[in-house]
N, C-alpha and C. Protein backbone atom coordinates (compact mmCIF):
# COMPACT_ATOMS: atom_id res chain seq x y z
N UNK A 1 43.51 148.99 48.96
CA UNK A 1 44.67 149.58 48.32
C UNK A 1 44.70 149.20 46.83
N UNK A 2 44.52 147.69 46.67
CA UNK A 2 44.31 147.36 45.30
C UNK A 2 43.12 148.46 44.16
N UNK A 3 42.41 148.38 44.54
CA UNK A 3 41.27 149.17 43.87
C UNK A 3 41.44 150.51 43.83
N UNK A 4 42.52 151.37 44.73
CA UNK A 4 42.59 152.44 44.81
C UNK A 4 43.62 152.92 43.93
N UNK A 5 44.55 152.26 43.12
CA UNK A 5 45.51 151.92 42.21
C UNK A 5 45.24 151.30 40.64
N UNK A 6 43.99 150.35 41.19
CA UNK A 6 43.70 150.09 39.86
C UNK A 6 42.56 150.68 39.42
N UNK A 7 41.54 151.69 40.19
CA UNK A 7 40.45 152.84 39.56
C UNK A 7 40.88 153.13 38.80
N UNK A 8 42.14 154.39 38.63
CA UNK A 8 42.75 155.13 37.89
C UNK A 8 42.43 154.98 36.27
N UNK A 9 43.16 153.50 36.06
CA UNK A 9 42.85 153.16 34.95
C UNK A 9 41.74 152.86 33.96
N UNK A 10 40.89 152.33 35.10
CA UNK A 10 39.44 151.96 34.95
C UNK A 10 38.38 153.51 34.50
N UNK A 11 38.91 154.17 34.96
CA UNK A 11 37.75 155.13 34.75
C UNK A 11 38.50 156.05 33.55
N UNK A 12 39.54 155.92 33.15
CA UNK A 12 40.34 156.79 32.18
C UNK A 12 40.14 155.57 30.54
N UNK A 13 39.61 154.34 31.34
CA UNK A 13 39.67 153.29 29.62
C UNK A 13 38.48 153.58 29.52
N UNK A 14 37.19 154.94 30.08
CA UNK A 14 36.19 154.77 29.62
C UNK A 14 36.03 156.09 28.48
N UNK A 15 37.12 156.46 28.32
CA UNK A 15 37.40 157.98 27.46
C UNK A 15 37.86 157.63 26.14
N UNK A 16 37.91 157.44 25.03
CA UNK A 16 37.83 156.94 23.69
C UNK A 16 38.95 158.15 23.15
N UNK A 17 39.82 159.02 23.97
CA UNK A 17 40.47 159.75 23.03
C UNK A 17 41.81 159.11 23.82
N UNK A 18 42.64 159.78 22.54
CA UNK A 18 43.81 159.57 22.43
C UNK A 18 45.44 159.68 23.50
N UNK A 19 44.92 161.28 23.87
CA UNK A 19 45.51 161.42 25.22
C UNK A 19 45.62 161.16 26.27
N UNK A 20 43.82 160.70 26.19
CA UNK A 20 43.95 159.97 28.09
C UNK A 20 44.32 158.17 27.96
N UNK A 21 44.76 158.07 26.68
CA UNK A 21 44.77 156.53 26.44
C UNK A 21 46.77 156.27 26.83
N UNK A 22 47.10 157.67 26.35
CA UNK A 22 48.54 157.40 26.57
C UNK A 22 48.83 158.23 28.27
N UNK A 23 47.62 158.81 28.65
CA UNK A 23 47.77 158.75 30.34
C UNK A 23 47.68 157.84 31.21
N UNK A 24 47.24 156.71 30.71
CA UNK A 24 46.52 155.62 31.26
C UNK A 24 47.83 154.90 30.83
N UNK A 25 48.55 154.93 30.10
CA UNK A 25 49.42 153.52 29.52
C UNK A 25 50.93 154.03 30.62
N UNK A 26 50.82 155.67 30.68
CA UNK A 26 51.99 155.84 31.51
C UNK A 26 52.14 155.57 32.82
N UNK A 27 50.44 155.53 33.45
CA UNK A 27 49.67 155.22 34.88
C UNK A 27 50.31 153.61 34.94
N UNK A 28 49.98 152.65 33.52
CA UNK A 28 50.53 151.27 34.05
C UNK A 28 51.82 150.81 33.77
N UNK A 29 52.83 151.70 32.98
CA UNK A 29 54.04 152.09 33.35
C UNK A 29 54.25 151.88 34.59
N UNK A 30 53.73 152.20 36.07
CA UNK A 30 54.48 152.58 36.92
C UNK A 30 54.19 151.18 37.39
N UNK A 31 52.90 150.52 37.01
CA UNK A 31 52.52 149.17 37.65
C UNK A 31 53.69 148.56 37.38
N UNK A 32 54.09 148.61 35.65
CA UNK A 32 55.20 147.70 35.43
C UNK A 32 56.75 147.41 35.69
N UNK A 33 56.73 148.48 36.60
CA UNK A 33 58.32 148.50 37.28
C UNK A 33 57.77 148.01 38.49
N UNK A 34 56.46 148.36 39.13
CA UNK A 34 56.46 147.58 40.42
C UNK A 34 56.90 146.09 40.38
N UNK A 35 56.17 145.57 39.08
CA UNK A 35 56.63 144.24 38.86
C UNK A 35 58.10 143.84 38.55
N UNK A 36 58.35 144.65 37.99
CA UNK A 36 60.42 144.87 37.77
C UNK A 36 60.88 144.31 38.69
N UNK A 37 60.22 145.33 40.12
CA UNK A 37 61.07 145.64 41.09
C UNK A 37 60.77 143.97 41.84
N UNK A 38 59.97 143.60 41.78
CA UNK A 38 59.56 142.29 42.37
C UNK A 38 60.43 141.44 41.90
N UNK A 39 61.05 141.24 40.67
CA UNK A 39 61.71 139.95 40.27
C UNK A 39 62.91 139.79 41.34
N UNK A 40 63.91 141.21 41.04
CA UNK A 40 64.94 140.59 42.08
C UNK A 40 64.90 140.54 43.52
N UNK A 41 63.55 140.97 44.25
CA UNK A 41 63.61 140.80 45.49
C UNK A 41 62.89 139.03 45.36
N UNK A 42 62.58 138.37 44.88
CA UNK A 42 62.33 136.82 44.42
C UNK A 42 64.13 136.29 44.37
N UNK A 43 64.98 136.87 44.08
CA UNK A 43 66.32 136.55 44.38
C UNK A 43 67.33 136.64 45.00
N UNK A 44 67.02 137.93 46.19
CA UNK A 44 67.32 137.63 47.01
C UNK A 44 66.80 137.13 48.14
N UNK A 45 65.40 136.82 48.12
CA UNK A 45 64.63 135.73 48.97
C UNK A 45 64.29 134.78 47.89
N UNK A 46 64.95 133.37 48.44
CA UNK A 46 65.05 132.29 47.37
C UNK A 46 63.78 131.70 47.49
N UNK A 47 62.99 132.73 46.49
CA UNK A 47 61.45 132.02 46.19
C UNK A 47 61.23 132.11 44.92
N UNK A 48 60.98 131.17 43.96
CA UNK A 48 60.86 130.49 42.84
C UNK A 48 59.67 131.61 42.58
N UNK A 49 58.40 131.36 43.65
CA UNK A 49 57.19 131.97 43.28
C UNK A 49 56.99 133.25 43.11
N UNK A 50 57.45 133.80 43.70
CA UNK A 50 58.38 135.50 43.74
C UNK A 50 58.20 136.07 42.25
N UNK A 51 59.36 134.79 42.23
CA UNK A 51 60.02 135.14 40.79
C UNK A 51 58.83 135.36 39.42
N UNK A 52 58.49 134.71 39.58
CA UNK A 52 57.05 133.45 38.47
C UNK A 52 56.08 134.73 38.68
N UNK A 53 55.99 134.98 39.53
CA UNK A 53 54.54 136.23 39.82
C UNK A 53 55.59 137.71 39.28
N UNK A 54 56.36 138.06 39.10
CA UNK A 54 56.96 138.86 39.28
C UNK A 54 57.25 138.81 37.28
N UNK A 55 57.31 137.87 36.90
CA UNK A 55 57.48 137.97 35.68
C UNK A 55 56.36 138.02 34.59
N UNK A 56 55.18 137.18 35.37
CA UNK A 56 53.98 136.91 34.70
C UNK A 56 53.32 138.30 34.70
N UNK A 57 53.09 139.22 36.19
CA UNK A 57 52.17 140.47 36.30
C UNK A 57 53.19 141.73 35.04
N UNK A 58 54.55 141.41 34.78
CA UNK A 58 55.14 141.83 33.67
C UNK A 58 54.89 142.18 32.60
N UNK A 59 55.10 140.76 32.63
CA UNK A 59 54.48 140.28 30.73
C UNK A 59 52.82 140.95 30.56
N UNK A 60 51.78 140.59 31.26
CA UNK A 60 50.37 140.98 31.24
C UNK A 60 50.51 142.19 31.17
N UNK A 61 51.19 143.32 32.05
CA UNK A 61 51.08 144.45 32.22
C UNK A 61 51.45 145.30 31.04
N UNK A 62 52.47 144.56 30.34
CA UNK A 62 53.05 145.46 28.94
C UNK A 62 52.04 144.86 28.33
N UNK A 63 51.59 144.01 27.90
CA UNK A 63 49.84 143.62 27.45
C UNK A 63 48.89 143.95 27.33
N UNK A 64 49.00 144.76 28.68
CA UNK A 64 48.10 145.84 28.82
C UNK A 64 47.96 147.37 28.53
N UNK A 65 49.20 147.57 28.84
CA UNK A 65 49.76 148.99 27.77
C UNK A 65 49.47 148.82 26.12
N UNK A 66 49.41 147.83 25.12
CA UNK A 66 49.57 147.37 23.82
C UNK A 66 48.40 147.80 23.76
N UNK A 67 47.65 147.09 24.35
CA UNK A 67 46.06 147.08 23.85
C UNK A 67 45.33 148.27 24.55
N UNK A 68 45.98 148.88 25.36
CA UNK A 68 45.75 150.35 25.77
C UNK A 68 45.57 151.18 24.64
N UNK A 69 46.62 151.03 24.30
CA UNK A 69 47.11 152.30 23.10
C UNK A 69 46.30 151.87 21.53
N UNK A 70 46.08 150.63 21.29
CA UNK A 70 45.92 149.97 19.94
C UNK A 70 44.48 149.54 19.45
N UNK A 71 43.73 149.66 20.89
CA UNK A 71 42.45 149.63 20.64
C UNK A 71 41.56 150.85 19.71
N UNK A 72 41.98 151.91 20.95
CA UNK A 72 41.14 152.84 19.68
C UNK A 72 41.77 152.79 18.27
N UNK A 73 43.09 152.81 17.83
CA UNK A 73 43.42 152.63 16.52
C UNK A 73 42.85 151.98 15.66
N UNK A 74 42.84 150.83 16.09
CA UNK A 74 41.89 149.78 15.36
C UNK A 74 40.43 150.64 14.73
N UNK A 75 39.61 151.42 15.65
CA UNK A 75 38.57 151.77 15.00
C UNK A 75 38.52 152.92 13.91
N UNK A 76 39.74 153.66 14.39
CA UNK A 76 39.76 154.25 13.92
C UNK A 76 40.22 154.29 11.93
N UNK A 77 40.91 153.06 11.86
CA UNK A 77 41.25 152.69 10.29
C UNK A 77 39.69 151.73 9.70
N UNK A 78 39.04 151.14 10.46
CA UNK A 78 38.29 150.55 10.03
C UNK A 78 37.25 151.76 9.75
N UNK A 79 37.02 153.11 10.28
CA UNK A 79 35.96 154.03 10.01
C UNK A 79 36.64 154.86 8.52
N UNK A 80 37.57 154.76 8.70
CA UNK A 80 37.95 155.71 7.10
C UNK A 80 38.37 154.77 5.79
């Protein structure tokens, strides 16, 4: 299931244009509410670790959207 969720992305970060970079960032959009959705079920089952995983796959995931979108940019100012 993991791999079948995270292909998507994998085979769309091998396309260097612009559009499929912001298809790919909306694809881990959806990752990043899964993680949303994880924090408060960490509160209402009183698990610390819940919580901690739920905030960390967060933070990485908008991390991952940044450098989604900002990579090709980068080459693109350094070529002109």
């Amino acid at each position: 299931m993991l791999v079948a969720l995270f292909l998507p992305p994998l085979i769309l970060s091998f396309f260097n244009h612009f559009a499929v970079k912001i298809i790919s960032a909306i694809y881990q959009a959806f990752i990043v509410v899964g993680f949303l959705i994880i924090i408060p079920v960490g509160f209402f089952i009183p698990n610390f670790s819940v919580i901690i995983i739920g905030i960390l796959g967060t933070i990485v995931s908008i991390c991952s959207i940044i450098v989604t979108i900002l990579v090709g940019l980068e080459r693109k100012n350094l070529a002109t």
